[in-house]
C-alpha atoms as a PDB file:
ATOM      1  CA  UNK A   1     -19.092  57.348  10.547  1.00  0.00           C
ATOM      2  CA  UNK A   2     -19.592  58.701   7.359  1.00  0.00           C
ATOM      3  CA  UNK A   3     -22.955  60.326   6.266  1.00  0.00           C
ATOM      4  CA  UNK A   4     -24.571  59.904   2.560  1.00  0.00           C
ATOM      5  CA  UNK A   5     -26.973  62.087   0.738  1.00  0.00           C
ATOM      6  CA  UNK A   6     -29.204  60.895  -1.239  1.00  0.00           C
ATOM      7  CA  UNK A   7     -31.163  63.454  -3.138  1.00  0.00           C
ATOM      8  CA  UNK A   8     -34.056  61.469  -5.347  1.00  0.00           C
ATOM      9  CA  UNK A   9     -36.987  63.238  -5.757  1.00  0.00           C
ATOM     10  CA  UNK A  10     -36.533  66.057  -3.778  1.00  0.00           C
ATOM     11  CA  UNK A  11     -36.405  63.991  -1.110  1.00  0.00           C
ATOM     12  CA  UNK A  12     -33.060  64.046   1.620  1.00  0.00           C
ATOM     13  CA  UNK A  13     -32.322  60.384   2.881  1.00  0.00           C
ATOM     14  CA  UNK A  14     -29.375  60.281   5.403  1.00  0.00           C
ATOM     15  CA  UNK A  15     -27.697  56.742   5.367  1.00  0.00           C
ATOM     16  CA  UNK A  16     -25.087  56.113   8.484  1.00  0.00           C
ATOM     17  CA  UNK A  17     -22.329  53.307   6.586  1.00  0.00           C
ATOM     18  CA  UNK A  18     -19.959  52.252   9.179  1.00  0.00           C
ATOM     19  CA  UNK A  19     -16.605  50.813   8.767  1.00  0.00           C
ATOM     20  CA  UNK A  20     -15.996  46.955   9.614  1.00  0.00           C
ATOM     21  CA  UNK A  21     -14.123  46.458  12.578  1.00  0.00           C
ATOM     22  CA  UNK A  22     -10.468  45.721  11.353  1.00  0.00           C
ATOM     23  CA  UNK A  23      -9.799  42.049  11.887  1.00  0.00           C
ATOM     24  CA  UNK A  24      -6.196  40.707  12.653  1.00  0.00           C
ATOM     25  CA  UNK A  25      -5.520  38.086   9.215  1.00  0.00           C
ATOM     26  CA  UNK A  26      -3.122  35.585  11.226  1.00  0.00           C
ATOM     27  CA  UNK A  27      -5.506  35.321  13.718  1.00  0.00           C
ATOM     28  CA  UNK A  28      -8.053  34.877  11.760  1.00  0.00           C
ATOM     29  CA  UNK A  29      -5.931  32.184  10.076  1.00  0.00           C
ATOM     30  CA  UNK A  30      -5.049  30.724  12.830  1.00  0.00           C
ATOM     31  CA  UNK A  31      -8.734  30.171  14.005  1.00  0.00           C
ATOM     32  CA  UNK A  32      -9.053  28.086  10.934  1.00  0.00           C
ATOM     33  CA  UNK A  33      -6.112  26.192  11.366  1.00  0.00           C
ATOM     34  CA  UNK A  34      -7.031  24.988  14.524  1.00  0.00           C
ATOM     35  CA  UNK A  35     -10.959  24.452  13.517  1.00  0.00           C
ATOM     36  CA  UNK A  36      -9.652  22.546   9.856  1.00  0.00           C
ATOM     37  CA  UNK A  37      -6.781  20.242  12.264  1.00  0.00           C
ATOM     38  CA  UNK A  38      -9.879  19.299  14.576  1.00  0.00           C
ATOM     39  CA  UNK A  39     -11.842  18.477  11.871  1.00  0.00           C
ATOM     40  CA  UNK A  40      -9.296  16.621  10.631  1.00  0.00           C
ATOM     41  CA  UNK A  41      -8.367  14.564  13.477  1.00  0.00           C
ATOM     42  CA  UNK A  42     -11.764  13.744  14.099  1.00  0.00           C
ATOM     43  CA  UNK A  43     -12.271  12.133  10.604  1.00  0.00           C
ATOM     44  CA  UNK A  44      -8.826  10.298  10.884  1.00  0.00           C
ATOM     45  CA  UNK A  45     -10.270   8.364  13.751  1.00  0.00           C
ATOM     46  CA  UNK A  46     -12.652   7.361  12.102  1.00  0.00           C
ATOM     47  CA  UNK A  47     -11.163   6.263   8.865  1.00  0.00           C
ATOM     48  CA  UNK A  48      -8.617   4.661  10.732  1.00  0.00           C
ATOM     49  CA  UNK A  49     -10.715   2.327  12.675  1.00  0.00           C
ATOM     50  CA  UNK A  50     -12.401   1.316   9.384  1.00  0.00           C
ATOM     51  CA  UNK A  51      -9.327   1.037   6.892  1.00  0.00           C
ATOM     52  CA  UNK A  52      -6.404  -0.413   9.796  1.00  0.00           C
ATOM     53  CA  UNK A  53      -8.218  -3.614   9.683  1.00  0.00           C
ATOM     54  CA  UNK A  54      -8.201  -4.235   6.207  1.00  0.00           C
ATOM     55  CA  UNK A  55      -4.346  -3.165   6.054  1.00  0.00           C
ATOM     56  CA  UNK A  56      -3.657  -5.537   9.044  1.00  0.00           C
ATOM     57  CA  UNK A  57      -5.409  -8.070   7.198  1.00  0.00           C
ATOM     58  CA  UNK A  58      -3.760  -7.678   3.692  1.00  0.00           C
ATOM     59  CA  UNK A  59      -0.239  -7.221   4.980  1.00  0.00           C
ATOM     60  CA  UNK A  60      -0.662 -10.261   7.306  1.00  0.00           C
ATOM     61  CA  UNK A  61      -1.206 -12.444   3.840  1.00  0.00           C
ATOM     62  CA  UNK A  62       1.183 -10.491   1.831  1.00  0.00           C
ATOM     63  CA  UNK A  63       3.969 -11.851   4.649  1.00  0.00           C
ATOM     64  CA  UNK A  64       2.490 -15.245   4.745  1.00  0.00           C
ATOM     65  CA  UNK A  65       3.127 -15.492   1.049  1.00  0.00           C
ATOM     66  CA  UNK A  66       6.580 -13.787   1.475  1.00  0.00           C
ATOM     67  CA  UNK A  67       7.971 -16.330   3.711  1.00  0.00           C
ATOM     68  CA  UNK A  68       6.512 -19.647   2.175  1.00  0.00           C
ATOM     69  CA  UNK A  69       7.807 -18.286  -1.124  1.00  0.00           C
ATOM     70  CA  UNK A  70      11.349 -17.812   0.511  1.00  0.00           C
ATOM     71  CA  UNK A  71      10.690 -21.490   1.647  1.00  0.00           C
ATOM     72  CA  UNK A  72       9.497 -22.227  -1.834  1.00  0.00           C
ATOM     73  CA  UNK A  73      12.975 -21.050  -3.546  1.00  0.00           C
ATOM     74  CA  UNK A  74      15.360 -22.577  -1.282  1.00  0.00           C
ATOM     75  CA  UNK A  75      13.390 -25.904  -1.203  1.00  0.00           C
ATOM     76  CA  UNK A  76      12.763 -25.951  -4.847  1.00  0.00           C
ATOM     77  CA  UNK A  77      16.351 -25.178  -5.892  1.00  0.00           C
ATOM     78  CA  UNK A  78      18.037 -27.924  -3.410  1.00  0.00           C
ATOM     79  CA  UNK A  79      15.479 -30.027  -4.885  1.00  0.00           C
ATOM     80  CA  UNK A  80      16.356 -29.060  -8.677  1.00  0.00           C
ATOM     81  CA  UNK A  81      19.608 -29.639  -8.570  1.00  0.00           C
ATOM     82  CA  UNK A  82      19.432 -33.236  -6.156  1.00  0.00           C
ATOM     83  CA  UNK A  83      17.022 -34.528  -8.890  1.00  0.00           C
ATOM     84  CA  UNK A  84      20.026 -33.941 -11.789  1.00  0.00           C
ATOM     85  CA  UNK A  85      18.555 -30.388 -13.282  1.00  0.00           C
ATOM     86  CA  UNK A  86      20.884 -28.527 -15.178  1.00  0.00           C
ATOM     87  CA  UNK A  87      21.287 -25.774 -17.519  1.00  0.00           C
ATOM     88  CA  UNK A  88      17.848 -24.889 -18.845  1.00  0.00           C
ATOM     89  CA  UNK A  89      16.015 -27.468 -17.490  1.00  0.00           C
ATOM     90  CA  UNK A  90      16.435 -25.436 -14.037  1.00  0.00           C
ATOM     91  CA  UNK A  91      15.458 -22.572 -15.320  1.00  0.00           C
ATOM     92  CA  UNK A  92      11.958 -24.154 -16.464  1.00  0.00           C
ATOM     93  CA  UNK A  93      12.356 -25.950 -12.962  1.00  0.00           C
ATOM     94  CA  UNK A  94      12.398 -22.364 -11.468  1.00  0.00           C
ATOM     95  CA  UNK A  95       9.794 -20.399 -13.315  1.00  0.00           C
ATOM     96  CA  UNK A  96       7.550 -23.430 -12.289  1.00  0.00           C
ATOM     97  CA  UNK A  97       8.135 -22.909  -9.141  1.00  0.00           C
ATOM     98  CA  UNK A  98       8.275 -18.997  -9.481  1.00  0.00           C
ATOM     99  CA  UNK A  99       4.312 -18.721 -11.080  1.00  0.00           C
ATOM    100  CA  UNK A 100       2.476 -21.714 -10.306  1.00  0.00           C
ATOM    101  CA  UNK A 101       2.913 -21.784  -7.064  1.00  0.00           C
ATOM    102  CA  UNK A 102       2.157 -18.783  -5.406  1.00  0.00           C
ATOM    103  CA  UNK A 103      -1.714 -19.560  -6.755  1.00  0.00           C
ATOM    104  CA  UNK A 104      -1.406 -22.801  -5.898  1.00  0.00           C
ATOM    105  CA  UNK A 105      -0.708 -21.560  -2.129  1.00  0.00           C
ATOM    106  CA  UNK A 106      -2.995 -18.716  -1.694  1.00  0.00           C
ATOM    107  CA  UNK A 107      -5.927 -20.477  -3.096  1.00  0.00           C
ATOM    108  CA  UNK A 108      -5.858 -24.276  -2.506  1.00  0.00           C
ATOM    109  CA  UNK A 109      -3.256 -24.261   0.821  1.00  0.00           C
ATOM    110  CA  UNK A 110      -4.007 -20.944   2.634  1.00  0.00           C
ATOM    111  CA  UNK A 111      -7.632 -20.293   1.252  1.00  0.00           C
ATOM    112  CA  UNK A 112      -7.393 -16.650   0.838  1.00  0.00           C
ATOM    113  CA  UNK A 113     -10.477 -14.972  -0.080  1.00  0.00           C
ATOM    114  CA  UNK A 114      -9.595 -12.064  -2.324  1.00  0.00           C
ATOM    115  CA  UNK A 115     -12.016  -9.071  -3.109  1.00  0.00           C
ATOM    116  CA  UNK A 116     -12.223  -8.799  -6.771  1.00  0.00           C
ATOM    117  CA  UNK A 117     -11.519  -5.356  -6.959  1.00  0.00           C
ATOM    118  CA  UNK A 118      -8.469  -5.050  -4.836  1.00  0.00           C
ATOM    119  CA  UNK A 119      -6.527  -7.989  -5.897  1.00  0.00           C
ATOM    120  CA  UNK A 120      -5.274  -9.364  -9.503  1.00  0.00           C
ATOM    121  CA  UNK A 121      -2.989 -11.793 -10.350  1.00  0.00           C
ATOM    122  CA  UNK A 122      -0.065  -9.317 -10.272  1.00  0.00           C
ATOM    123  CA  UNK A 123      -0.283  -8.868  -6.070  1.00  0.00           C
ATOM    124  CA  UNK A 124       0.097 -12.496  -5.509  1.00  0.00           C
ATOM    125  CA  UNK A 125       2.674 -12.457  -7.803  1.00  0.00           C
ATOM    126  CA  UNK A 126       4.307  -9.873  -6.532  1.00  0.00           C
ATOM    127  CA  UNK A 127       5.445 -10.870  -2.384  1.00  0.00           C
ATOM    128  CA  UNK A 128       8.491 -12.265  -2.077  1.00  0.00           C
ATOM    129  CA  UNK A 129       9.804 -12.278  -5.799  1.00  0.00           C
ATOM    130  CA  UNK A 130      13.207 -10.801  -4.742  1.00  0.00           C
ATOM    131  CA  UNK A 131      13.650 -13.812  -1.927  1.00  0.00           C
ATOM    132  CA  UNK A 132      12.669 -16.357  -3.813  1.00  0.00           C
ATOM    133  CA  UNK A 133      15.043 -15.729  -7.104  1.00  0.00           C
ATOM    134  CA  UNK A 134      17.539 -15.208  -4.188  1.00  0.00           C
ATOM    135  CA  UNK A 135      17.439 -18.273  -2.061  1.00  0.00           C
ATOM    136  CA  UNK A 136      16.899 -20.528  -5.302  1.00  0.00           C
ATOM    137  CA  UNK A 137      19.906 -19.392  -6.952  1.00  0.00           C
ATOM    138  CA  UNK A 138      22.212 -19.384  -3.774  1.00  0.00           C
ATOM    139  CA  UNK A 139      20.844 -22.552  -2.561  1.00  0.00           C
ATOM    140  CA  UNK A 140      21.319 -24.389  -5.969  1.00  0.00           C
ATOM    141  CA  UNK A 141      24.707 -22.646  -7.144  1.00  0.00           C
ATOM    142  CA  UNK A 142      26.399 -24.136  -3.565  1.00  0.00           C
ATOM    143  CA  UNK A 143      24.078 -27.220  -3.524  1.00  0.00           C
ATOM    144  CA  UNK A 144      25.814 -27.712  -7.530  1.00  0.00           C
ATOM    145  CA  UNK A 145      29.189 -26.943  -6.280  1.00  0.00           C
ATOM    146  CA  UNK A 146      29.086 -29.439  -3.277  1.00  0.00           C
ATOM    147  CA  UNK A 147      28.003 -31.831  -5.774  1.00  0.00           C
ATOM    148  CA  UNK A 148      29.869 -31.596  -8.203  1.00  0.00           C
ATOM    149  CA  UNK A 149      33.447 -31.258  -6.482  1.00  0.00           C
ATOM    150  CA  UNK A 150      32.961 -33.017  -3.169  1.00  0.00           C
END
């Protein structure tokens, strides 16, 4: 302990100041590691209970829409070339097929209901682009070759 004179007035004050016990830092941090993870964990369970369903729910159409537009582009390019398409008449054929329908599923076929503020335009767009330019061209290139030479 460490003693302080005062002198004001003519007056003696004593005043006892005693040192703060030393504290250990890493445990100290640890502590709040642990308290901060429990926290943590606590509000991940319940963010996940509230947010997994609307994932679930959004990836569930998002695969819907993947496969019937991988449906969509081998179906629409067998069907392109059997009706006599060619050249850039398919291509129109496939852009058709590529933009109009996607809408023309998720709204009129599959009845999605889509909350404004999540979804544009762009995400139904957006499943299944790769697969469907994919099967379409396969399916019509050796649909045109069998054809054609056989």
């Amino acid at each position: 302990m460490i003693f302080i004179i005062n002198n004001i007035n003519n007056t003696i004050m004593v005043k006892k100041v005693k040192r703060q016990k030393r504290t250990n830092i890493k445990k100290e941090r640890q502590k709040r590691i642990k308290e901060k993870k429990k926290q943590l964990q606590k509000q991940d369970l319940l963010t996940d209970k509230k947010t997994s369903k609307g994932i679930d729910l959004r990836l569930e159409k998002e695969t819907k829409i993947y496969w019937i537009r991988a449906i969509t582009g081998a179906v629409s390019g067998l069907i392109g070339i059997l009706i006599g398409l060619k050249g850039w008449w398919i291509l129109l054929w496939m852009m058709c097929f590529w933009w109009i329908t996607p809408f023309f599923v998720s709204f009129i076929i599959l009845r999605y209901e889509y909350d404004k503020e999540e979804w544009n335009w762009k995400n139904i767009i957006k499943p299944g682009v790769g697969i469907f330019f994919f099967l379409f061209m396969i399916i019509s290139t050796i649909t045109f070759t069998l054809i054609r030479y056989f």
